[in-house]
Protein backbone atom coordinates (compact mmCIF):
# COMPACT_ATOMS: atom_id res chain seq x y z
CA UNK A 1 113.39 132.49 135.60
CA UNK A 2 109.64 132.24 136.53
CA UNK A 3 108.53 130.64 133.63
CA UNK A 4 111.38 127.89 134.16
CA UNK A 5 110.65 127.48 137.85
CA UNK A 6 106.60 127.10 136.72
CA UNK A 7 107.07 124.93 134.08
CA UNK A 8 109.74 122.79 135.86
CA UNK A 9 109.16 122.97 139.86
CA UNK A 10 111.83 120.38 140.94
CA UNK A 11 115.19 122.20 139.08
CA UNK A 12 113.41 125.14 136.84
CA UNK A 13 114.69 127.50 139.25
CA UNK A 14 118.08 126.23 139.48
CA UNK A 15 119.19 124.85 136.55
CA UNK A 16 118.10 128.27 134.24
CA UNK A 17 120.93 129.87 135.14
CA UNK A 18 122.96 127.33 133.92
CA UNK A 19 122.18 127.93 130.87
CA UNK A 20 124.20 131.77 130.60
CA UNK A 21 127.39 128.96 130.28
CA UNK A 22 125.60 128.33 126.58
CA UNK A 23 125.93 132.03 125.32
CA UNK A 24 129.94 131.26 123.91
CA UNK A 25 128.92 127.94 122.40
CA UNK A 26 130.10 128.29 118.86
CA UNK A 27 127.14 128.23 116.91
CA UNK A 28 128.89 126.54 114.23
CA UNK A 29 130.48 122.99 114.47
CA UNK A 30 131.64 120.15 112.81
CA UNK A 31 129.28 117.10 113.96
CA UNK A 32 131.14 113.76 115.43
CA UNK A 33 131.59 110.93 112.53
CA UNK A 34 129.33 107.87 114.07
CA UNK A 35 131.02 105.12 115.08
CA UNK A 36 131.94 102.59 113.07
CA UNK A 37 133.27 98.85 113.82
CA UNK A 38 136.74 99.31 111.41
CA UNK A 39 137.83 96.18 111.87
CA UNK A 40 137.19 92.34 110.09
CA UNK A 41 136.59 90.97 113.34
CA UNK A 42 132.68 91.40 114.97
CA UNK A 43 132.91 93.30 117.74
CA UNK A 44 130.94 92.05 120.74
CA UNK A 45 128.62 94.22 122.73
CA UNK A 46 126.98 93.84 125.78
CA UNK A 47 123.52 95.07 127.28
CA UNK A 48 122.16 94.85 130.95
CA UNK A 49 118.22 94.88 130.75
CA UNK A 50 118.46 96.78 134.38
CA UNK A 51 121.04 99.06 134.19
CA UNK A 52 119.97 101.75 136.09
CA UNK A 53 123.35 103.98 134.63
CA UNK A 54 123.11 103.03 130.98
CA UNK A 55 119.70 102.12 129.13
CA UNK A 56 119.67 99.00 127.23
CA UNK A 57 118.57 101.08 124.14
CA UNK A 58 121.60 102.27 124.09
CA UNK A 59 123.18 98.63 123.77
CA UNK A 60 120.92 97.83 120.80
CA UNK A 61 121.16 101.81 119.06
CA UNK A 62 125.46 100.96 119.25
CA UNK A 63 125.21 97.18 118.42
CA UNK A 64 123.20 98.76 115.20
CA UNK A 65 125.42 101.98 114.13
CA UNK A 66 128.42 100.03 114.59
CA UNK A 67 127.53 97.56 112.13
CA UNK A 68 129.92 95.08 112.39
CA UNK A 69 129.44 93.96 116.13
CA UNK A 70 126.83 91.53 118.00
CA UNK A 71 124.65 92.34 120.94
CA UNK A 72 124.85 89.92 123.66
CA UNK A 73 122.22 90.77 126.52
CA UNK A 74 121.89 89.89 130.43
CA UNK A 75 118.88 89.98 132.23
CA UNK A 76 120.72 91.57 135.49
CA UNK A 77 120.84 94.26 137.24
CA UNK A 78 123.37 96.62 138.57
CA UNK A 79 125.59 98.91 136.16
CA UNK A 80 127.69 96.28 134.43
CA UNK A 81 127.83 92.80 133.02
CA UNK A 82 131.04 90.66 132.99
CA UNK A 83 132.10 89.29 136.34
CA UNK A 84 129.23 90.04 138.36
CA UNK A 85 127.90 86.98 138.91
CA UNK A 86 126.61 85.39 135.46
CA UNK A 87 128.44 82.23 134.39
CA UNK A 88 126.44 82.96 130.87
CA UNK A 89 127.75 86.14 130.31
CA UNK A 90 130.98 85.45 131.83
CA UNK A 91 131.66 82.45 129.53
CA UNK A 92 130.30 84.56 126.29
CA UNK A 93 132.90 87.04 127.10
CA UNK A 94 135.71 85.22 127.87
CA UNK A 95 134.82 83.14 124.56
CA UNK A 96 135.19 86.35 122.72
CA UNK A 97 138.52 87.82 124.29
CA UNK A 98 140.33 84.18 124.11
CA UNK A 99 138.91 82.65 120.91
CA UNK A 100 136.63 85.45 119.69
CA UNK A 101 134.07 83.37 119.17
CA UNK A 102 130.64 85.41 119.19
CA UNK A 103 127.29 84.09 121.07
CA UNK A 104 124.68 83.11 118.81
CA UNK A 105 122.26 85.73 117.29
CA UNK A 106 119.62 87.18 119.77
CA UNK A 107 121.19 85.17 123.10
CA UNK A 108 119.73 86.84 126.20
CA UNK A 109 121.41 85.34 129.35
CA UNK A 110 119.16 85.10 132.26
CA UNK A 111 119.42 86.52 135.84
């Protein structure tokens, strides 16, 4: 569409005819329960400051609707956390699978 392609010149043109794949979406549906941690045990869940695949909001946003879980962070970079080079968050983690012990509140390991 020309609107599309004005208003967005780097896909507009491309991407609006995506959206004919929409017209048999059931307007109707049955929204996803959120997540929950089920489970007596905290669940332990890690955030990379620099991941440049999965924001760190969304870390702190599941840490938070779980409930029941603890947000340990890494100042790295690179798409994933455990075994890529941090003795901090590679200790924190193995801590938790063999013992389950949990990091302390608010622990941010650095680069």
């Amino acid at each position: 569409s020309t609107k599309w392609s004005t208003a967005y010149p780097m896909f507009g043109k491309w991407a609006a005819i995506s959206l004919f794949g929409c017209q048999q979406w059931q307007p109707n549906r049955t929204p996803v329960p959120k997540p929950t941690a089920a489970t007596a045990h905290r669940v332990l869940v890690i955030g990379n400051l620099h991941d440049p695949a999965t924001p760190y909001r969304g870390a702190i946003d599941l840490t938070k609707t779980m409930g029941n879980a603890v947000l340990l962070s890494w100042d790295g970079e690179g798409h994933t956390s455990y075994l890529q080079g941090s003795s901090c968050v590679d200790n924190y983690v193995d801590a938790y699978l063999i013992r389950g012990t949990l990091p302390p509140a608010n622990t941010t390991c650095p680069r």
